[in-house]
N, C-alpha and C. Protein backbone atom coordinates (compact mmCIF):
# COMPACT_ATOMS: atom_id res chain seq x y z
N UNK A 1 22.32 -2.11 -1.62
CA UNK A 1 22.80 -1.29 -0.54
C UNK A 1 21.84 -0.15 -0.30
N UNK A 2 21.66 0.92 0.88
CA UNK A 2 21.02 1.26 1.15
C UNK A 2 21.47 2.07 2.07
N UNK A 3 22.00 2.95 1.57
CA UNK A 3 22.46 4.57 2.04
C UNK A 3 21.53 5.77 1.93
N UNK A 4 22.37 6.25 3.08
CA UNK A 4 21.48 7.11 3.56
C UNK A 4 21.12 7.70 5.02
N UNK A 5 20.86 8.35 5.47
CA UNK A 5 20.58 8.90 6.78
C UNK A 5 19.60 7.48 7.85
N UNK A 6 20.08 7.39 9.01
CA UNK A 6 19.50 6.46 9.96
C UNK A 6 17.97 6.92 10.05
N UNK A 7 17.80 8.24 10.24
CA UNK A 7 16.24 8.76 10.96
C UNK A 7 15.62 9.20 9.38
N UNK A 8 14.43 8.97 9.74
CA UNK A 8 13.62 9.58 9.01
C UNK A 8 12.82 11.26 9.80
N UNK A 9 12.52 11.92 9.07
CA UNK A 9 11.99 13.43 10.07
C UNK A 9 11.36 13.69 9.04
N UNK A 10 9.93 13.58 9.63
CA UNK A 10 8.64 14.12 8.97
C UNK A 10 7.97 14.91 9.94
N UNK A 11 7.41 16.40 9.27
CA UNK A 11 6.44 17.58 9.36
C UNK A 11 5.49 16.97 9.86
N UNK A 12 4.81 16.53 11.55
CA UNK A 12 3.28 16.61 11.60
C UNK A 12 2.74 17.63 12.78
N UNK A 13 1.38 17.63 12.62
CA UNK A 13 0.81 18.53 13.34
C UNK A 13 0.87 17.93 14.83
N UNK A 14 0.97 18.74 15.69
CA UNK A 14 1.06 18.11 17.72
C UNK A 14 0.35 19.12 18.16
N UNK A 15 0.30 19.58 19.53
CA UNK A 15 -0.51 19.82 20.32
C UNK A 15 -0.94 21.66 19.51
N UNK A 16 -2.31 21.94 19.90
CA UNK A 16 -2.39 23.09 19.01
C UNK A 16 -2.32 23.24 17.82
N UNK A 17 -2.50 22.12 17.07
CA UNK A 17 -1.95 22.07 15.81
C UNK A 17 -0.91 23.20 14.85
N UNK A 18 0.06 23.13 16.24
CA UNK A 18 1.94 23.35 15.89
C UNK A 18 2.21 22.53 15.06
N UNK A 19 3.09 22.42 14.64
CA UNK A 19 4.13 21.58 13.46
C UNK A 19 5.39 21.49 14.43
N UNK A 20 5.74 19.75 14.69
CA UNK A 20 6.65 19.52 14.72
C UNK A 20 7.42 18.43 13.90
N UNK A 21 8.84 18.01 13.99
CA UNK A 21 9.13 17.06 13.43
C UNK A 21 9.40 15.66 14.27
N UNK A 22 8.89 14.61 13.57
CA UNK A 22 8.42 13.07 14.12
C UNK A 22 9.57 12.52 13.79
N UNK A 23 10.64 11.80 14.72
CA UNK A 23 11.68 11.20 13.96
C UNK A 23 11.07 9.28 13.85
N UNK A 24 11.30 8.41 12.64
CA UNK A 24 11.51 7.33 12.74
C UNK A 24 13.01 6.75 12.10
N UNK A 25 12.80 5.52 12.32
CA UNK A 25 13.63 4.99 11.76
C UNK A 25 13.60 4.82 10.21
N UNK A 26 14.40 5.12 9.09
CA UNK A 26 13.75 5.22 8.04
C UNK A 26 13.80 3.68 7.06
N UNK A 27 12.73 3.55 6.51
CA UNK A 27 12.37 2.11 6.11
C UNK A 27 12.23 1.68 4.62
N UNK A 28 12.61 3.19 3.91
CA UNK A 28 12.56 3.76 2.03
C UNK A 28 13.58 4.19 1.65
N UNK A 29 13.96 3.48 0.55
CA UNK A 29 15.51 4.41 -0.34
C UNK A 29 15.10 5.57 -0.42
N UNK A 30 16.29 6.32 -0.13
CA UNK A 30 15.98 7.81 -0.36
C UNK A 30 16.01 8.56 -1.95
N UNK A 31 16.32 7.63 -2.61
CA UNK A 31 15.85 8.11 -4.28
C UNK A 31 14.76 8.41 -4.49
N UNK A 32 14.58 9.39 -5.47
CA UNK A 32 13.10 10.45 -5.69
C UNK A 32 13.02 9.17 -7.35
N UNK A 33 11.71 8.87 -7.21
CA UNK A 33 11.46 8.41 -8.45
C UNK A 33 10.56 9.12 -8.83
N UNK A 34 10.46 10.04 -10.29
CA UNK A 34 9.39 10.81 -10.82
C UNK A 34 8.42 9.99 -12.05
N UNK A 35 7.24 9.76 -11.02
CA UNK A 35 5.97 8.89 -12.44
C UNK A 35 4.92 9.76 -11.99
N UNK A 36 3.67 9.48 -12.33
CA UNK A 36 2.66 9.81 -12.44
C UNK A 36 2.05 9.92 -10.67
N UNK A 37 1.24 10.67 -10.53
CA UNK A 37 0.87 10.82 -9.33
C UNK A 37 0.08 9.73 -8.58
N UNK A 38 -0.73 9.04 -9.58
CA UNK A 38 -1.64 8.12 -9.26
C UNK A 38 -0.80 6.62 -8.65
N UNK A 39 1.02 6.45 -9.37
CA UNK A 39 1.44 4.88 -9.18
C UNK A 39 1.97 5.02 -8.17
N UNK A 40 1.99 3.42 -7.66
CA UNK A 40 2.44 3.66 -5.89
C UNK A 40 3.33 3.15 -5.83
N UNK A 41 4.13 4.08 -6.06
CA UNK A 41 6.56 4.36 -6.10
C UNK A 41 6.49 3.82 -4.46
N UNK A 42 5.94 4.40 -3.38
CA UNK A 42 6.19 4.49 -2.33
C UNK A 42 6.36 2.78 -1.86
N UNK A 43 5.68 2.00 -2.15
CA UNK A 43 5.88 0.49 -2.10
C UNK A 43 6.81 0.37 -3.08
N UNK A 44 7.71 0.73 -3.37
CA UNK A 44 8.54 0.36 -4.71
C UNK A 44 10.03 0.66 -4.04
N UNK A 45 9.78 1.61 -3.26
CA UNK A 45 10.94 2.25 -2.24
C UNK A 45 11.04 1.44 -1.64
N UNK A 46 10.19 0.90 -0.30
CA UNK A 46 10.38 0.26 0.96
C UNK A 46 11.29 -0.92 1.37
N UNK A 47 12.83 -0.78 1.76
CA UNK A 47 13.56 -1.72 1.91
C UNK A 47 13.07 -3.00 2.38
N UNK A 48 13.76 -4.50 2.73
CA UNK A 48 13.36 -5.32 2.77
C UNK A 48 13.41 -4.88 4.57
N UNK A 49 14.64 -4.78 5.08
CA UNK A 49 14.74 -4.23 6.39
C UNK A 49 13.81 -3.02 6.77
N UNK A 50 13.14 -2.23 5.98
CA UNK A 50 12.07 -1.48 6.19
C UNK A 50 10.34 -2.38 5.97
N UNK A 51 10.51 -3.05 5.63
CA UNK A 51 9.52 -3.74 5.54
C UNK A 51 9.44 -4.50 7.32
N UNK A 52 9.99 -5.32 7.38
CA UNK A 52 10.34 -5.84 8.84
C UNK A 52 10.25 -4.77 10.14
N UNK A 53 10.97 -3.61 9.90
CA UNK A 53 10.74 -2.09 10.49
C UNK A 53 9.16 -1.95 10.51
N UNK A 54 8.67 -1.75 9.80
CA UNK A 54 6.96 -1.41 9.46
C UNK A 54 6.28 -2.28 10.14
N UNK A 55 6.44 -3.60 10.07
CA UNK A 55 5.55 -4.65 10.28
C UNK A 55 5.67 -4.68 11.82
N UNK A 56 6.53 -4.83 12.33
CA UNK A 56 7.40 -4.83 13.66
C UNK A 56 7.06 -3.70 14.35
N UNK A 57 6.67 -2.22 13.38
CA UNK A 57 6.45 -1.55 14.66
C UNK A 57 7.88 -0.78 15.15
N UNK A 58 9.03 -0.83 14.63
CA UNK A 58 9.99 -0.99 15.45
C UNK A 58 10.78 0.54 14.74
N UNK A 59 9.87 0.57 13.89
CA UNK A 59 10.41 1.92 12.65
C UNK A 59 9.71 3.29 13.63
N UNK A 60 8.78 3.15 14.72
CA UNK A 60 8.10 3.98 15.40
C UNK A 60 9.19 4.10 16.74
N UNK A 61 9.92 3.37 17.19
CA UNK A 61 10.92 3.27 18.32
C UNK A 61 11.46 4.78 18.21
N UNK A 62 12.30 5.32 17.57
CA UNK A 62 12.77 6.34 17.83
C UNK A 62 11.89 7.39 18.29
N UNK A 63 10.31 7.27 17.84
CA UNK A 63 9.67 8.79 18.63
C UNK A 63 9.50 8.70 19.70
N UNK A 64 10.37 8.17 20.88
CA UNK A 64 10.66 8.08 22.19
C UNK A 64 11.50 9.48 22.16
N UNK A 65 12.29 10.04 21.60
CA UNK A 65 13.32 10.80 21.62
C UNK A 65 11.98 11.88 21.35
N UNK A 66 11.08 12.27 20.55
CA UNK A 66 9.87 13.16 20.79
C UNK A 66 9.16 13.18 21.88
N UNK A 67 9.32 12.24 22.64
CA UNK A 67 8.30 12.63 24.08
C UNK A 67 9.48 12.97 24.69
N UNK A 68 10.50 12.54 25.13
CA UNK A 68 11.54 12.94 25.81
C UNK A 68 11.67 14.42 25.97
N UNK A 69 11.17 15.34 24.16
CA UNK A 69 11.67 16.19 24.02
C UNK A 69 10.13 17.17 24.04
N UNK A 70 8.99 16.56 24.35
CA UNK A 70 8.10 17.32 25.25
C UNK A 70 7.18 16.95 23.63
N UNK A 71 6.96 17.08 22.77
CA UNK A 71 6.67 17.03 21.38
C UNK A 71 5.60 15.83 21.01
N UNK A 72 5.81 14.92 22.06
CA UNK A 72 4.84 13.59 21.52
C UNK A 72 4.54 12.86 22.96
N UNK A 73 3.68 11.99 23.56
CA UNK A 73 3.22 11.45 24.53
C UNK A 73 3.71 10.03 23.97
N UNK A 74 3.49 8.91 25.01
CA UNK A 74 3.27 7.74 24.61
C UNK A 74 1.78 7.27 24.27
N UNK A 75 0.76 7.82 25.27
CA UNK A 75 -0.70 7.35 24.46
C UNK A 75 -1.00 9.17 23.80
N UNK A 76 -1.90 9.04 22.96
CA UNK A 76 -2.74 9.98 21.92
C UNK A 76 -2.91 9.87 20.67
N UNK A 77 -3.71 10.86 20.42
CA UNK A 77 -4.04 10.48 18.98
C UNK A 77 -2.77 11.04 18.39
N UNK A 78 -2.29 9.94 17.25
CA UNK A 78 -1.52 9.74 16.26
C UNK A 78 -1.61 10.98 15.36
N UNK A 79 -0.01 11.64 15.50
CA UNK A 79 0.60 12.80 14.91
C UNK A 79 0.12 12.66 13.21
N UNK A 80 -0.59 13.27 12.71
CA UNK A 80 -0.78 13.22 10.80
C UNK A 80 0.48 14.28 10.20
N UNK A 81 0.76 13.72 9.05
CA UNK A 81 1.46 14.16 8.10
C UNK A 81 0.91 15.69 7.97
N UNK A 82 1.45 16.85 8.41
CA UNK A 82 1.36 18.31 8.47
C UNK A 82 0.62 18.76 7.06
N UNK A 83 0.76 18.57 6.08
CA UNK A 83 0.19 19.08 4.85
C UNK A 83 -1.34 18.13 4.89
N UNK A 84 -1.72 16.96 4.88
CA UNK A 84 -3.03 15.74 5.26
C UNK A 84 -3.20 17.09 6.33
N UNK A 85 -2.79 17.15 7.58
CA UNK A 85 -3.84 17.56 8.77
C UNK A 85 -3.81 18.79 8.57
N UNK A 86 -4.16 20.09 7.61
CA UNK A 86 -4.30 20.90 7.82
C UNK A 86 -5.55 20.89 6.77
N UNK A 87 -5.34 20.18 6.05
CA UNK A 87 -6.55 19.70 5.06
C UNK A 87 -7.85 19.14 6.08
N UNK A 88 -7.09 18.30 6.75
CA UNK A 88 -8.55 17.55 7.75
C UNK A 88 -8.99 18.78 8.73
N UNK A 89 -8.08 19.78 8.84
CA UNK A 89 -8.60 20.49 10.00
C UNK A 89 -9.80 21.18 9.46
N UNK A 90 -9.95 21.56 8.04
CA UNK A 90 -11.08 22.30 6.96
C UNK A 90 -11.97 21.47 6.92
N UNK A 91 -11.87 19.75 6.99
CA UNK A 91 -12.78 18.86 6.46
C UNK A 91 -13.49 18.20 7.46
N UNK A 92 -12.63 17.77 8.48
CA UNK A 92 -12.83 16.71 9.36
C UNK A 92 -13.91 17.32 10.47
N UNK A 93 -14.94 17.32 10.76
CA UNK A 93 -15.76 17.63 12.10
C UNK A 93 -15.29 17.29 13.11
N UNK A 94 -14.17 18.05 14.19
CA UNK A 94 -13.57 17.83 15.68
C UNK A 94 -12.30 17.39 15.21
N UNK A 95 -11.86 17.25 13.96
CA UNK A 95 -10.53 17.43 13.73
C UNK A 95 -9.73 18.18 14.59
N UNK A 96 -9.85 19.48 14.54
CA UNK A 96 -8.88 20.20 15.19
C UNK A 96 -8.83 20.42 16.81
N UNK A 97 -10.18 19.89 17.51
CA UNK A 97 -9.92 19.44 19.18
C UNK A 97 -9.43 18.22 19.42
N UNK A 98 -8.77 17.53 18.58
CA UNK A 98 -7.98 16.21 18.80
C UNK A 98 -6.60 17.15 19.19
N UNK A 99 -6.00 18.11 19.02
CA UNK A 99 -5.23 18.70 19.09
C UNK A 99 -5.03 19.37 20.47
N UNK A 100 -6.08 19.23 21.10
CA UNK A 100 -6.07 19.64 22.11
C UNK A 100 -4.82 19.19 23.67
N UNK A 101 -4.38 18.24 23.03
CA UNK A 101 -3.18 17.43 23.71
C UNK A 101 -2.35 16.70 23.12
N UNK A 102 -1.02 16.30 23.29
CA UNK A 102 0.16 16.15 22.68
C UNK A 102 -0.13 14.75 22.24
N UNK A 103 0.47 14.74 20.80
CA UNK A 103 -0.07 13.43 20.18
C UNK A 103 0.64 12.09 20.73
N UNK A 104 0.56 10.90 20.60
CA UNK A 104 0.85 9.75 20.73
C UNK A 104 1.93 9.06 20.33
N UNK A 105 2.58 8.18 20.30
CA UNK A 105 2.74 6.88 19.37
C UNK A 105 2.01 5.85 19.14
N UNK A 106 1.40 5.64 20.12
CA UNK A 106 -0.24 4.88 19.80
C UNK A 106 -1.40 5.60 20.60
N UNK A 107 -2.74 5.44 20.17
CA UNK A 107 -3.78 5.85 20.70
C UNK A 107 -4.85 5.00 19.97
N UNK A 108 -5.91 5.60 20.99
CA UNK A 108 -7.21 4.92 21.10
C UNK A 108 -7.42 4.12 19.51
N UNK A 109 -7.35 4.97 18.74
CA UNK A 109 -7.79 5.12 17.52
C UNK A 109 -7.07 3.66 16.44
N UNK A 110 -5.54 3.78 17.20
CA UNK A 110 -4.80 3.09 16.09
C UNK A 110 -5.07 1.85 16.91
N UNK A 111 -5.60 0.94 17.62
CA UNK A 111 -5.70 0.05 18.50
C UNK A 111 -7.50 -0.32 18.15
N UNK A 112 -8.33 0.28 18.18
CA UNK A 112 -10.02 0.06 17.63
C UNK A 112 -10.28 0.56 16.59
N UNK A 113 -9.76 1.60 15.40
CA UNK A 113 -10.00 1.79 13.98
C UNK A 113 -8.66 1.07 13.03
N UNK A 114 -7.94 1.43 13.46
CA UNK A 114 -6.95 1.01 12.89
C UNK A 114 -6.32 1.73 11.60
N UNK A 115 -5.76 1.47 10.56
CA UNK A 115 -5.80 1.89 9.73
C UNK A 115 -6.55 2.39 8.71
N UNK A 116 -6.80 3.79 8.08
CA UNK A 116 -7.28 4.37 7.17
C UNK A 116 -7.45 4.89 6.28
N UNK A 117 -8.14 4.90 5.40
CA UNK A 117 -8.03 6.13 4.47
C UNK A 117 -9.03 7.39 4.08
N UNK A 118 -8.78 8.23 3.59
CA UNK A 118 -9.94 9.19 3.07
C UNK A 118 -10.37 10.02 4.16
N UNK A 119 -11.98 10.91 3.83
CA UNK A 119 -12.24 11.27 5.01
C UNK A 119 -13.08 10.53 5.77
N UNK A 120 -14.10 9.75 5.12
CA UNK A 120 -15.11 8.59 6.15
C UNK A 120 -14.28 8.15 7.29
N UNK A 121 -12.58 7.58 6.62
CA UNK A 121 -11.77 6.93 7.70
C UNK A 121 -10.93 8.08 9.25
N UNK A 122 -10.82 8.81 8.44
CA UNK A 122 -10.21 9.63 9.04
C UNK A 122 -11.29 10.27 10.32
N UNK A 123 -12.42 10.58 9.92
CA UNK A 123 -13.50 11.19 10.94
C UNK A 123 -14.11 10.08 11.94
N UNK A 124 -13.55 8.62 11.44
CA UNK A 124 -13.99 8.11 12.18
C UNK A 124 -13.37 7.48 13.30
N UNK A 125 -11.25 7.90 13.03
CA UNK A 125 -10.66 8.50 13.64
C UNK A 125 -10.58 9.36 14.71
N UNK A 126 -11.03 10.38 14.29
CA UNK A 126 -11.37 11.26 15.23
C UNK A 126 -12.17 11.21 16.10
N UNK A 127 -13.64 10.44 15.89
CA UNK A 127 -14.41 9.91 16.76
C UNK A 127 -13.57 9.13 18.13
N UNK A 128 -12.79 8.25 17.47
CA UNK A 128 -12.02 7.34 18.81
C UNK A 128 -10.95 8.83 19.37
N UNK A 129 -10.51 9.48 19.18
CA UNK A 129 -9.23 10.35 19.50
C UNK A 129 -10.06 11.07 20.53
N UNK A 130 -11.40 11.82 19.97
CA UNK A 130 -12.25 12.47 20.66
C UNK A 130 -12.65 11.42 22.27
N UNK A 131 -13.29 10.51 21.94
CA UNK A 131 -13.39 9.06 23.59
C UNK A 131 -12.19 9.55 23.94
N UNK A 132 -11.39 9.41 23.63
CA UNK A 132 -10.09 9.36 24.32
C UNK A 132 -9.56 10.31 25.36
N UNK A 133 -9.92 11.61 24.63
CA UNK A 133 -9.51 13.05 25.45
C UNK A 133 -10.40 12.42 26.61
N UNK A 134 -11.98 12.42 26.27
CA UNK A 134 -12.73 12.66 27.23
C UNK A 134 -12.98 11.84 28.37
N UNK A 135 -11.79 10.74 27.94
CA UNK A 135 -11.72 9.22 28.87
C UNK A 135 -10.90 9.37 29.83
N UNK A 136 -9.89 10.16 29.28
CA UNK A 136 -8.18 9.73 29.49
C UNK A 136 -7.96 9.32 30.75
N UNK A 137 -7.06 8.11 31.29
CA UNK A 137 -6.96 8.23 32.41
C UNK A 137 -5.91 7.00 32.74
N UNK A 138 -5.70 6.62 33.48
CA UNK A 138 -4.51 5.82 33.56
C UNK A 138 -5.01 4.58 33.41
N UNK A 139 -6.13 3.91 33.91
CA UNK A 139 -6.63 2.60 32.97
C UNK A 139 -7.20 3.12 31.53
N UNK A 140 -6.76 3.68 30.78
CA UNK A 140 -7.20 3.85 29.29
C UNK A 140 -5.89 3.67 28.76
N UNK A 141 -5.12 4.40 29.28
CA UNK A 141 -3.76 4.06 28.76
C UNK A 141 -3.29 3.20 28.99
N UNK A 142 -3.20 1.95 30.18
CA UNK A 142 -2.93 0.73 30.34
C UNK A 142 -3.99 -0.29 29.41
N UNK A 143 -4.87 0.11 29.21
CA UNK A 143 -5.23 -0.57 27.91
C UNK A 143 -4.77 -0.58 26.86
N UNK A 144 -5.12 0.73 26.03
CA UNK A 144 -4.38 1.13 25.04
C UNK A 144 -2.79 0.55 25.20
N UNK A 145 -2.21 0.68 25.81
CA UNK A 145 -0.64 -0.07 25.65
C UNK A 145 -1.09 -1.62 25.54
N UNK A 146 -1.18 -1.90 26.24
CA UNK A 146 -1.45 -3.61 26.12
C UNK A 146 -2.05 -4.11 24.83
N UNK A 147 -2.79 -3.05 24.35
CA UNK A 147 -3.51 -3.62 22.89
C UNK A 147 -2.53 -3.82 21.91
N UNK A 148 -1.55 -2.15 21.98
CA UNK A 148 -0.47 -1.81 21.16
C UNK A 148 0.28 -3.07 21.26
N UNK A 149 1.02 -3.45 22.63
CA UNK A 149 1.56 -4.43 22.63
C UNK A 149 0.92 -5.74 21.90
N UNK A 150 0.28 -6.30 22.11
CA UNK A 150 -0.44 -7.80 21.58
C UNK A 150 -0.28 -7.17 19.88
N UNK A 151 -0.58 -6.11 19.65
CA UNK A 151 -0.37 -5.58 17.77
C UNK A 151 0.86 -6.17 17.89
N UNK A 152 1.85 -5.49 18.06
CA UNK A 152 3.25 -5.22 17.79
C UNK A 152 3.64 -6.73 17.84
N UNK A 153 3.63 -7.84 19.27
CA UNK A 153 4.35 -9.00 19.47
C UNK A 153 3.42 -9.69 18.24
N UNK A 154 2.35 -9.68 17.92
CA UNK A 154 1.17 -10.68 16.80
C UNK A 154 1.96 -10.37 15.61
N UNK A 155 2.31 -9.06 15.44
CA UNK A 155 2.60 -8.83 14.10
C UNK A 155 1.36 -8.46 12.90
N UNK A 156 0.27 -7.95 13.94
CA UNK A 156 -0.65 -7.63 13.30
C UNK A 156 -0.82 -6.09 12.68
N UNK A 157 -1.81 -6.29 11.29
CA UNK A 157 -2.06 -4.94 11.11
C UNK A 157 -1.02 -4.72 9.63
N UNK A 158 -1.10 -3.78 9.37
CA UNK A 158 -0.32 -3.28 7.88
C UNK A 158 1.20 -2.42 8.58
């Protein structure tokens, strides 16, 4: 069983690098397991119905209720975890002019880099977020959606 609150609400950085909160659908038991910093509990959490959520894409549905509420766009660069993006804003070169406009549920970035890690991944992130500002336009975003889409219906991606 698998109680617990419907939404998930996580701290990320949006336009100006403000802090707001990102609602999803939540896809992890909410039990705190305490091990070592290095083991990865977080795959140990992830329901089976959160798994399907993740893969699907479908765990991101609720941050419709964030653009609604002025807080998130449908295209931009992808909102980071508030404590990560204040770190990248020290590290990352043009980190913090990605901020320059209200973040996404998908963007450039998550559609041609895709998933990442570290800072190599992350700056190279920013590279696509950066095209993006300087692209933006209503065939960029009809791309960008259509890509998102073909992800989402393929079932591609982590």
């Amino acid at each position: 069983w698998n109680r617990g609150p419907l939404f998930f609400r996580q701290t990320r950085m949006g336009k100006d690098c403000s802090a707001f909160k990102a609602v999803k659908f939540r896809s992890m038991r909410c039990e705190r397991i305490t091990r070592g910093a290095d083991d990865p509990i977080e795959s140990e959490r992830i329901t089976k119905l959160g798994t399907f959520l993740r893969r699907t894409r479908m765990d991101e549905l609720p941050q419709v209720m964030n653009v609604l509420k002025g807080d998130m766009s449908l295209i931009g660069p992808r909102p980071d975890y508030f404590t990560h993006a204040k770190a990248y804003v020290r590290q990352v070169p043009g980190y913090r002019d990605r901020h320059s406009i209200r973040p996404g549920i998908s963007g450039l970035a998550q559609v041609d880099v895709g998933y990442v890690q570290g800072i190599d991944g992350t700056a190279a992130k920013v590279r696509a977020d950066l095209i993006y500002i300087q692209q933006a336009g209503f065939a960029l975003d009809v791309q960008i959606f259509w890509k998102t889409l073909k992800t989402v219906v393929g079932r591609k991606g982590t």
